[in-house]
Protein backbone atom coordinates (compact mmCIF):
# COMPACT_ATOMS: atom_id res chain seq x y z
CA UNK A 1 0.00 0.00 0.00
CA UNK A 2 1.44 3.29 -1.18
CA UNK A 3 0.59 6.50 1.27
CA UNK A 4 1.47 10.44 0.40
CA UNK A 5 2.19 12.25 2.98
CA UNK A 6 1.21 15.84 2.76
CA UNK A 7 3.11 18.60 4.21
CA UNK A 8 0.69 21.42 3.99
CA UNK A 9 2.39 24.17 5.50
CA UNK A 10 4.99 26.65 2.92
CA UNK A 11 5.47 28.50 5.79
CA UNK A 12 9.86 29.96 6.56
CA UNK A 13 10.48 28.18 9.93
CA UNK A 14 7.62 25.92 9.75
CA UNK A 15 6.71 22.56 12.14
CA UNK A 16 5.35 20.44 9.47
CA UNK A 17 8.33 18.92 7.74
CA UNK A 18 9.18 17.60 11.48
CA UNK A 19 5.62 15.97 12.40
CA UNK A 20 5.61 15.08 8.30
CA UNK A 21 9.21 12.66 8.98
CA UNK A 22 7.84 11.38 12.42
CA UNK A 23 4.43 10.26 10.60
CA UNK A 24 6.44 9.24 8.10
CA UNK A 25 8.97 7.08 10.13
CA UNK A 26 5.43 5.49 12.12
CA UNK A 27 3.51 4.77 9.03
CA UNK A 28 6.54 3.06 7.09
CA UNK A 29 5.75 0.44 9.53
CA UNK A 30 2.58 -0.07 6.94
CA UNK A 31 3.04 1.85 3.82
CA UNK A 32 5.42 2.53 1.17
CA UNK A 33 5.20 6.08 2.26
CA UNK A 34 5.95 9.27 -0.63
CA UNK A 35 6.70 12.07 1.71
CA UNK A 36 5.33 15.43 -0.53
CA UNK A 37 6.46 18.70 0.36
CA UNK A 38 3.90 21.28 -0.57
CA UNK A 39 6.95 23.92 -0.76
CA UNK A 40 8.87 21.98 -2.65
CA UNK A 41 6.14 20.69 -5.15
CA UNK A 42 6.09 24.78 -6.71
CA UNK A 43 2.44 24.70 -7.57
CA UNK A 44 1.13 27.19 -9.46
CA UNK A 45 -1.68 29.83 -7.10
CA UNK A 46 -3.72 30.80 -10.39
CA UNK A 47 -5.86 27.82 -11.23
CA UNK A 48 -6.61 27.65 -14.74
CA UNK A 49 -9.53 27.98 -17.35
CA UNK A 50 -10.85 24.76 -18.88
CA UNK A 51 -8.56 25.57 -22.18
CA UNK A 52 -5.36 25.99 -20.48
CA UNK A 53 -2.47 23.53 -21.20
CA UNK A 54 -1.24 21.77 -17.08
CA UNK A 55 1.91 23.32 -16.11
CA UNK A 56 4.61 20.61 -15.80
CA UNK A 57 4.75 21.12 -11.85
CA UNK A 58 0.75 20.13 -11.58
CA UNK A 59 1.49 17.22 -13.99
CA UNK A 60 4.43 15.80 -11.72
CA UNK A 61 2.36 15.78 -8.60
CA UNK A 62 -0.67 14.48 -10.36
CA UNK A 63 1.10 11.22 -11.24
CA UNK A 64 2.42 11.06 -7.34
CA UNK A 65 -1.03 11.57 -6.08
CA UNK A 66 -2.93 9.10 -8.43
CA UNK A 67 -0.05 6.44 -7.43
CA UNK A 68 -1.29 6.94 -3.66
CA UNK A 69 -3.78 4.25 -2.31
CA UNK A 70 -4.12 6.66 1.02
CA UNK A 71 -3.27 10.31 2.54
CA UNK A 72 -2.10 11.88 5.43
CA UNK A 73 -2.27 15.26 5.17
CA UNK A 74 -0.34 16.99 7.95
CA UNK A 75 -1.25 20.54 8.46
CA UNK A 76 -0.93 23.46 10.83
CA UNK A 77 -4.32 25.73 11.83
CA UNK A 78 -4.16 29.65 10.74
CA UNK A 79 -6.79 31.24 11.61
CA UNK A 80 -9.02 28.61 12.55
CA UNK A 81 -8.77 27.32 9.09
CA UNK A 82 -5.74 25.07 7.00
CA UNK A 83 -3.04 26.89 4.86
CA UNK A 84 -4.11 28.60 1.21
CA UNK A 85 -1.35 26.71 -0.22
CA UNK A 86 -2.77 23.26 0.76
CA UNK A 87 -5.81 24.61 -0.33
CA UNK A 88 -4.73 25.53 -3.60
CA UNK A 89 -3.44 21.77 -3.81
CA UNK A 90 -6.64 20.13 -2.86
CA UNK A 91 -8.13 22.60 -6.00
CA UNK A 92 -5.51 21.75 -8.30
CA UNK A 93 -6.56 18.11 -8.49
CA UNK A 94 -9.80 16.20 -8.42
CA UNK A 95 -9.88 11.86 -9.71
CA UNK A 96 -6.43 11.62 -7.58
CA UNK A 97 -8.75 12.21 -4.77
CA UNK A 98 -11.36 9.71 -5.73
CA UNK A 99 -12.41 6.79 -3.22
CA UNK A 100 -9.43 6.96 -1.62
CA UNK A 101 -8.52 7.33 2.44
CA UNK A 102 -7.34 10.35 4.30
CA UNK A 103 -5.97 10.61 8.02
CA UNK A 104 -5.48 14.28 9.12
CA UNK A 105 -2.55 15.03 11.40
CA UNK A 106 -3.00 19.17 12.81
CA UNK A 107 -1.01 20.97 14.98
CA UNK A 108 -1.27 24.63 16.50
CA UNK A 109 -2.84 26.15 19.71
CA UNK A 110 -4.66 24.94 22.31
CA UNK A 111 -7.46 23.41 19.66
CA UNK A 112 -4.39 21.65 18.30
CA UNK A 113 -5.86 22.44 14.82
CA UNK A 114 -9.01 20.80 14.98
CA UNK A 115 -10.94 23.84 13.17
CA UNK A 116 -8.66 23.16 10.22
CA UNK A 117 -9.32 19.22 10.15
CA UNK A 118 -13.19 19.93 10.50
CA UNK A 119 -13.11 22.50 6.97
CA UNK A 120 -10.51 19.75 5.65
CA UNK A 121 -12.88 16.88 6.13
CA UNK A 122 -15.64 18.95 4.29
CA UNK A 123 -13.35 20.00 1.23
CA UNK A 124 -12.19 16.18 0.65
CA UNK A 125 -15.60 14.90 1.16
CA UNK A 126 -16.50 16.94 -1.96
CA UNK A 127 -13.86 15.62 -3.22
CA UNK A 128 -15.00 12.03 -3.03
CA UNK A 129 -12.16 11.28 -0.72
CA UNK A 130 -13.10 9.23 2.84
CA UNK A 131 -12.05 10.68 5.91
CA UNK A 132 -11.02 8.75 8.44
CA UNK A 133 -12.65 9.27 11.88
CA UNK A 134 -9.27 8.85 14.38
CA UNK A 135 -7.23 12.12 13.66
CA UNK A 136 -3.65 13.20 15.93
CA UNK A 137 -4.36 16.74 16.87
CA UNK A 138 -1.27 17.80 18.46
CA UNK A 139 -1.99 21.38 20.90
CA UNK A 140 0.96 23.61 22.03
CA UNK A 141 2.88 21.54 19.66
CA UNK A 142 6.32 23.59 21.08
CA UNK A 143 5.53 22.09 24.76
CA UNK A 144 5.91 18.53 23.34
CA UNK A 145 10.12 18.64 22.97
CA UNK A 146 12.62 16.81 24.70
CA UNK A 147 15.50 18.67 26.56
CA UNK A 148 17.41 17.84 23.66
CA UNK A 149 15.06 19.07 20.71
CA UNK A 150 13.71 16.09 19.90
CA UNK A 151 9.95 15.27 19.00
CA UNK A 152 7.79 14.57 20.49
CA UNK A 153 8.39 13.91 24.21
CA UNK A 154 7.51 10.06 24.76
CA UNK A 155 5.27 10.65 27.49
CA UNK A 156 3.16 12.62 24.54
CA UNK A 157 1.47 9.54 23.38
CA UNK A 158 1.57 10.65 20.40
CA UNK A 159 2.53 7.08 18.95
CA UNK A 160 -0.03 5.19 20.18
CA UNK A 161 -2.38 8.11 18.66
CA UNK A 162 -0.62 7.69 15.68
CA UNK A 163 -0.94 3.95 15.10
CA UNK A 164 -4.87 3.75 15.66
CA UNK A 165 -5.04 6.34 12.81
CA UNK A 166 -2.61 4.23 10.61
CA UNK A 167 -4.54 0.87 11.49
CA UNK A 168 -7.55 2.49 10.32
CA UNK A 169 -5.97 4.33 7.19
CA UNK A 170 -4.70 0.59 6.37
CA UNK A 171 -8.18 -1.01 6.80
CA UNK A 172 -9.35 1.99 4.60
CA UNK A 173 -6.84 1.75 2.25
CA UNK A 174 -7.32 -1.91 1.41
CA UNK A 175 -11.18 -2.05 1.53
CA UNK A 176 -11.09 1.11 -0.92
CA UNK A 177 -8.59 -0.22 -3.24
CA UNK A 178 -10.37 -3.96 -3.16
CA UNK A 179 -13.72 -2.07 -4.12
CA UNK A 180 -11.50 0.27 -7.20
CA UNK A 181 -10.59 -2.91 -8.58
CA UNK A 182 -13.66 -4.86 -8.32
CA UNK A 183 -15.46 -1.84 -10.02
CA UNK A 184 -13.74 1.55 -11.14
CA UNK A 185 -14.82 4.11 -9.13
CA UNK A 186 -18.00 6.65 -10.84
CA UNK A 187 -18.31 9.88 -9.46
């Protein structure tokens, strides 16, 4: 089972990249996991009429999406609400999305960015995408280090979060991908 990882946040200085390689590191346990960086992936903002040829950076991601049997989206909360740039992702593609699994890791405040996984669940639902119920909200993110700067502290239980997420994503994963292949998916 192949899972892309999502690093939603573009942000200078930003905490995703380091709960993206910890999810990463847990879910390799179950997935052939393709870590994408949202900052590195140089989408374009504009979305484009119906007549307008894909820019080559769309087109690469596209094929790294549709290859993915599950997500895990990992995204801070701004404003009570997920990053423009993931959003502008999520817009930029639709069939990649289609009957396939999503687990939503947030971080941020003291609601640990559960205002952004609530607008992210409705955004994949219309994009025929299945949401998975267990989420890892992680609040005051910055309180969770070791002495040393690691992440996250292991009396976070974080971990054990993480793997009832990833058992589900991989029950998910393989019940969508059974039903794909016994009949293509029709929006």
């Amino acid at each position: 089972m192949r899972l892309a990882v999502i690093i939603g946040s573009t942000r200078r200085g930003r905490f995703g990249p380091t709960v993206a390689h910890w999810l990463a590191e847990q879910a390799a346990k179950q997935f052939d996991v393709d870590l994408v960086d949202l900052a590195a992936a140089n989408l374009p903002t504009t979305l484009p009429d119906a007549d307008d040829e894909t820019p080559q950076e769309v087109a690469v991601l596209s094929s790294r999406l549709a290859a993915a049997d599950a997500f895990a989206v990992v995204t801070p909360e701004i404003n009570c609400s997920f990053p423009a740039t993931l959003k502008t992702a999520l817009d930029w593609y639709y069939e990649e999305w289609h009957a396939k699994p999503v687990a939503i890791v947030s971080y941020g405040r003291e609601s640990g960015g559960c205002h952004a996984t609530a607008q992210l669940r409705q955004v994949f639902t219309e994009l025929q995408a299945v949401t998975i119920r267990n989420t890892v909200a992680l609040p005051c993110y910055w309180e969770q280090f070791t002495a040393d700067g690691g992440w996250p502290r292991p009396s976070a239980g974080y971990e054990a979060t993480a793997k009832l997420m990833l058992d589900q994503l991989v029950w998910w994963a393989e019940a969508l991908q059974d039903a794909r292949t016994r009949r293509p998916y029709q929006p």
